[in-house]
Protein backbone atom coordinates (compact mmCIF):
# COMPACT_ATOMS: atom_id res chain seq x y z
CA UNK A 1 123.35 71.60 58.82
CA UNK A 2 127.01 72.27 59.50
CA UNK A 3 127.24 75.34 62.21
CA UNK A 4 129.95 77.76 62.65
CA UNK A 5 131.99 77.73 65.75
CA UNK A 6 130.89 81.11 67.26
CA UNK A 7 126.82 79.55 66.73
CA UNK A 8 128.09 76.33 68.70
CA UNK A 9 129.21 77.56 71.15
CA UNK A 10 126.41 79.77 72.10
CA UNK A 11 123.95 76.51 71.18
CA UNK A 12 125.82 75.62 74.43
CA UNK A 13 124.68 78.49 76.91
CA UNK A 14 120.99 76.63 76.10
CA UNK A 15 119.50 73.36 77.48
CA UNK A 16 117.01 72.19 74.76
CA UNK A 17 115.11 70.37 77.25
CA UNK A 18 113.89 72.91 79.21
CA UNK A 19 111.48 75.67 78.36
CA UNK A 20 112.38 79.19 79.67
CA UNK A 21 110.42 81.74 81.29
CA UNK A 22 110.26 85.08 79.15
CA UNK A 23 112.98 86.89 81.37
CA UNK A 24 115.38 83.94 81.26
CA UNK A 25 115.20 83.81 77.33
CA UNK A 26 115.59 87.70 76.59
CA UNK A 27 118.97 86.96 78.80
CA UNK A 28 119.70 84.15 76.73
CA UNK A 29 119.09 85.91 73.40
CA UNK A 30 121.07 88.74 73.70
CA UNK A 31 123.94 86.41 75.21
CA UNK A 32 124.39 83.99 72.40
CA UNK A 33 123.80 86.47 69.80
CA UNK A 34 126.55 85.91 67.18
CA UNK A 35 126.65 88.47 64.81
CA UNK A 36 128.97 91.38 64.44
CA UNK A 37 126.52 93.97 63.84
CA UNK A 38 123.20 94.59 66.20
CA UNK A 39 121.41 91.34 65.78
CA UNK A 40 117.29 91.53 65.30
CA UNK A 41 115.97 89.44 68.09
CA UNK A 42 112.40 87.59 66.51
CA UNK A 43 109.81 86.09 68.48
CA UNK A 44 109.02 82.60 66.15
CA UNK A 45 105.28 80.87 67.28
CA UNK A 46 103.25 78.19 66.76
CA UNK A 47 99.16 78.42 66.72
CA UNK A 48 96.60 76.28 67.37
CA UNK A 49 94.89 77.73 63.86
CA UNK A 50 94.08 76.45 60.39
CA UNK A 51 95.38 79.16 58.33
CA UNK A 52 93.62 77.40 55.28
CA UNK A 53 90.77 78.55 56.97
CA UNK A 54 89.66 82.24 56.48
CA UNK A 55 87.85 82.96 59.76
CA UNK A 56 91.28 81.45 61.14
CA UNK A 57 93.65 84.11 59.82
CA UNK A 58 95.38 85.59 62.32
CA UNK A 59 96.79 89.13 61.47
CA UNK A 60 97.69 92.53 63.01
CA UNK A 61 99.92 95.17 64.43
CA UNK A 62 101.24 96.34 67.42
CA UNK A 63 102.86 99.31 68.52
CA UNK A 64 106.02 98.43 70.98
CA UNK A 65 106.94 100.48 73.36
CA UNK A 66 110.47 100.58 72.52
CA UNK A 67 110.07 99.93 69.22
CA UNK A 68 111.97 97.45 66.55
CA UNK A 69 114.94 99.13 66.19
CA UNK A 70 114.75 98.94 62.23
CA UNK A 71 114.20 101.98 59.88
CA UNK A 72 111.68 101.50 57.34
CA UNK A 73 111.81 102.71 53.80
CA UNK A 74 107.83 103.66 53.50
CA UNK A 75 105.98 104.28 50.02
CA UNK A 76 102.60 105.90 50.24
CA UNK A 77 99.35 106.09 47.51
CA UNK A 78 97.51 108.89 48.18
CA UNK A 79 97.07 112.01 46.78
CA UNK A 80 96.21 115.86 47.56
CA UNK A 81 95.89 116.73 51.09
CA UNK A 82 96.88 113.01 52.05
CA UNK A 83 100.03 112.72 49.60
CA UNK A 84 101.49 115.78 51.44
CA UNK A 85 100.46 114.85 55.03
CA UNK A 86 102.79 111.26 54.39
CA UNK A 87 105.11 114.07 52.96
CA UNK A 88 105.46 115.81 55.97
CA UNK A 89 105.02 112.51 58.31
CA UNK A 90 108.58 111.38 56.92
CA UNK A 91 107.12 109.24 53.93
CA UNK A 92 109.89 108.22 51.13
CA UNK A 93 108.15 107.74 48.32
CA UNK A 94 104.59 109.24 47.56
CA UNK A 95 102.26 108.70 44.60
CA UNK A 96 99.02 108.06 43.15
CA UNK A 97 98.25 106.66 39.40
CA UNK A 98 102.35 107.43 37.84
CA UNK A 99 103.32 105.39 41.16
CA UNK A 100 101.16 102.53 40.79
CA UNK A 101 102.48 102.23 37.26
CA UNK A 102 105.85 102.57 38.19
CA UNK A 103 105.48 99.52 40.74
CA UNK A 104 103.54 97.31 38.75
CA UNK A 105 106.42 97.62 36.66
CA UNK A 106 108.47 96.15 39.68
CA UNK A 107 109.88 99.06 41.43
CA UNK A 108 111.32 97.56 44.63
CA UNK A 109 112.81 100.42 46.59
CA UNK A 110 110.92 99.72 50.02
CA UNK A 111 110.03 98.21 53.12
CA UNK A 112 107.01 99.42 53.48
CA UNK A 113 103.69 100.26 51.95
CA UNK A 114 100.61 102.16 52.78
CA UNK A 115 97.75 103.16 51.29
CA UNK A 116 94.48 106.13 51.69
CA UNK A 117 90.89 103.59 50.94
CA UNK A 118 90.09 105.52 47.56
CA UNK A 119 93.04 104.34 45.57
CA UNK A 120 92.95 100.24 46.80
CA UNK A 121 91.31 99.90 43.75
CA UNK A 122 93.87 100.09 41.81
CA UNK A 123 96.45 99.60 44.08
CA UNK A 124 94.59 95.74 44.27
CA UNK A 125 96.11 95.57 41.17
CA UNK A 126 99.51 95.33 42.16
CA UNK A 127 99.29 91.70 44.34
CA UNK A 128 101.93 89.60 41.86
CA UNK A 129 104.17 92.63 42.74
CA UNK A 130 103.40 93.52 46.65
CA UNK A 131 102.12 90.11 47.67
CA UNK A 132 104.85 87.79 47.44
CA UNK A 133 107.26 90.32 49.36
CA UNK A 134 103.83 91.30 51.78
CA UNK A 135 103.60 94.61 51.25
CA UNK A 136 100.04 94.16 50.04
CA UNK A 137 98.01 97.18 51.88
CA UNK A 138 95.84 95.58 54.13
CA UNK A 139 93.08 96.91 57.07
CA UNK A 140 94.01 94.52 59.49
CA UNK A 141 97.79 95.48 59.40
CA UNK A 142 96.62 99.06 59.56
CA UNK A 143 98.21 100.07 56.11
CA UNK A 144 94.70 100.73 54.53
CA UNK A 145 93.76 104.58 56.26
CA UNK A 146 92.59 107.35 56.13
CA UNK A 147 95.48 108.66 58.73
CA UNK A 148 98.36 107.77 56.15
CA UNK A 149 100.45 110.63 58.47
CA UNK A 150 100.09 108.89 61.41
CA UNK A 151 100.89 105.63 59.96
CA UNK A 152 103.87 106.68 58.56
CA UNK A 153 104.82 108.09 62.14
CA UNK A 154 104.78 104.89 63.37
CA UNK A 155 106.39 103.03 60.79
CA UNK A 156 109.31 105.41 60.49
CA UNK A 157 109.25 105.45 64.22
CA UNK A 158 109.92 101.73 64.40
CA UNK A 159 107.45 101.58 67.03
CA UNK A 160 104.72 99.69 64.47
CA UNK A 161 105.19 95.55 64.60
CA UNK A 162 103.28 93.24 61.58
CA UNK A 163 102.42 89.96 62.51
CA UNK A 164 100.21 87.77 60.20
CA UNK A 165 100.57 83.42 59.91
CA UNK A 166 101.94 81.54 57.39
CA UNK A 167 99.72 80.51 55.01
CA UNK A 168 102.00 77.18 54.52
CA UNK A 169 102.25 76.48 58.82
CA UNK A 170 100.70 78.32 61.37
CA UNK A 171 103.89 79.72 62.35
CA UNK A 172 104.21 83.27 63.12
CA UNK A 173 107.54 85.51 63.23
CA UNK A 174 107.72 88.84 64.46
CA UNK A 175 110.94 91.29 65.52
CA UNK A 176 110.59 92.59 69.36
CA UNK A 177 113.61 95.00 68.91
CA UNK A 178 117.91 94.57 68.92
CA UNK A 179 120.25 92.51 70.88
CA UNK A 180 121.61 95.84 72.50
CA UNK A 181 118.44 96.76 73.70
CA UNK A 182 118.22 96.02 77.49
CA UNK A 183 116.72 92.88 78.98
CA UNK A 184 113.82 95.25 80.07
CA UNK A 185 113.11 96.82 76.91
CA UNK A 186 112.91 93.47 75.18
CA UNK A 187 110.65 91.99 77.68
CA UNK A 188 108.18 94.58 77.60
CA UNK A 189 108.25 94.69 73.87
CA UNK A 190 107.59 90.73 74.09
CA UNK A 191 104.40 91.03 76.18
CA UNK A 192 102.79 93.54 74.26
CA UNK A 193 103.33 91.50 71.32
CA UNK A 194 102.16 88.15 73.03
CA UNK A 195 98.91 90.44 74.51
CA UNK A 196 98.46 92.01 70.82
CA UNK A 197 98.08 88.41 69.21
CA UNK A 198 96.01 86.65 72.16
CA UNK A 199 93.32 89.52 71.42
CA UNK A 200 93.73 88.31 67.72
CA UNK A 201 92.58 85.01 68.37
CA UNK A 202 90.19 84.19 66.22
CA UNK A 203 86.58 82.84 67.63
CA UNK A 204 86.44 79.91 65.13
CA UNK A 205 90.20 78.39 66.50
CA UNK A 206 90.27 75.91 69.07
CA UNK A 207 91.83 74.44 71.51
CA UNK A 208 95.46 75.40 72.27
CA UNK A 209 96.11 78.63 71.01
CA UNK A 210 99.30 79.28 71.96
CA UNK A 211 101.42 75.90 71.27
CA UNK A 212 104.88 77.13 70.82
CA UNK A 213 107.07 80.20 71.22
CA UNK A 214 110.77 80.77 70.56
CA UNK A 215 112.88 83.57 70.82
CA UNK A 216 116.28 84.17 68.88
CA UNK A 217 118.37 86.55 67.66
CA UNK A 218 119.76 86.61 63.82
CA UNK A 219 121.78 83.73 63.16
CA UNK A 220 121.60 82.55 66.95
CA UNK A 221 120.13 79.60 68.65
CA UNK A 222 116.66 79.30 69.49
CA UNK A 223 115.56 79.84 73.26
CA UNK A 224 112.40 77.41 73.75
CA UNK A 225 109.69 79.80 75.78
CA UNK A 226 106.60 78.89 78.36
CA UNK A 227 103.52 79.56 76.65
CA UNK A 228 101.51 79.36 79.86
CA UNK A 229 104.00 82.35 81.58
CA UNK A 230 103.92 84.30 78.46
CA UNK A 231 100.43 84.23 78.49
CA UNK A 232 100.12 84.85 81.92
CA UNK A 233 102.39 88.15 81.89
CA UNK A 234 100.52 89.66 78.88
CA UNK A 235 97.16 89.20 80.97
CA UNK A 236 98.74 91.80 83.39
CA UNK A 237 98.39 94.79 80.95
């Protein structure tokens, strides 16, 4: 793959032999990113699951202390009470039945969905439209409550991070914040994240859980991390 010059020369800041400690690749990540606007820096990993498997799925969220940085378009289902509580929580769009029709028609305008337990229903309904983009509702991400206020609080917030594996690899991706957030902020976003997903190990996967981690910023190199100091430092909180 042919890269541009500005990517090259960053690639060169990084030794691809070694493996970094956490601190040394949030440095790294926020000095090779090459973009002109505020980069998204991702956490990429590797798991020692079979995602084939169902009692291997790994999936959850995680609220970051210093959030994502990204603003989040959020529809809601729910109605009554629940329909104006996302209202007032800073929800976009907010419907029951008219809404559901209107998406399984292939509205698109969204980042984000959430959903009260009474209407899943029918809102199961909608998986050729929500489930190839993943914006399929979903308990374990959180975006199947009750509290549909407080979930859009968090969303809207950019404090709320999804992280689920690949059903093709058991690869993992997940945004920890900007490339002009500080060293600090980053870090601490990156071991809540790493402590979030040890907790979602899943009893049936073994061995190695934690087999590769990479950080990166859009359209930057990839900064090779130690699994065994990640782990470590997310054991601390």
């Amino acid at each position: 793959m042919k890269r541009s010059k500005k990517y090259n020369e960053a690639a060169k800041k990084i030794d691809s032999s070694l493996i970094y400690s956490p601190s040394q690749a949030v440095k790294l990540a926020k000095e090779t990113s090459t973009t002109k606007y505020d980069a998204t820096v991702e956490v990429s990993m590797v798991l020692g699951v079979d995602p084939k498997k169902a009692d291997q799925a790994v999936r959850s969220t995680v609220n970051l202390p210093h959030g994502t940085g990204k603003t989040a378009r959020v529809l809601v289902f729910a109605g009554g009470e629940r329909a104006e509580e996302a209202r007032a929580a800073g929800a976009d769009i907010v419907g029951a039945d008219e809404l559901i029709d209107e998406v399984s028609k292939g509205r698109l305008d969204y980042d984000a969905v959430v959903s009260t337990p009474e209407l899943m229903g029918k809102v199961g309904r909608l998986g050729k439209v929500l489930g190839p983009r993943g914006l399929m509702p979903n308990p374990k991400a959180g975006t199947v409550s009750p509290n549909v206020g407080q979930v859009v609080k968090e969303i809207k917030g950019a404090t709320r991070a999804e992280f689920r594996v690949e059903r093709g690899g058991a690869i993992i991706h997940s945004a920890i914040g900007k490339a002009s957030f500080s060293e600090e902020a980053l870090k601490e976003n990156f071991v809540v994240l790493i402590n979030a997903l040890l907790k979602a190990k899943p009893s049936a996967a073994k061995g190695k859980y934690l087999k590769k981690i990479t950080l990166t910023s859009t359209m930057g190199p990839g900064v090779s991390i130690d699994t065994a100091v990640a782990a470590k430092l997310s054991e601390r909180i």
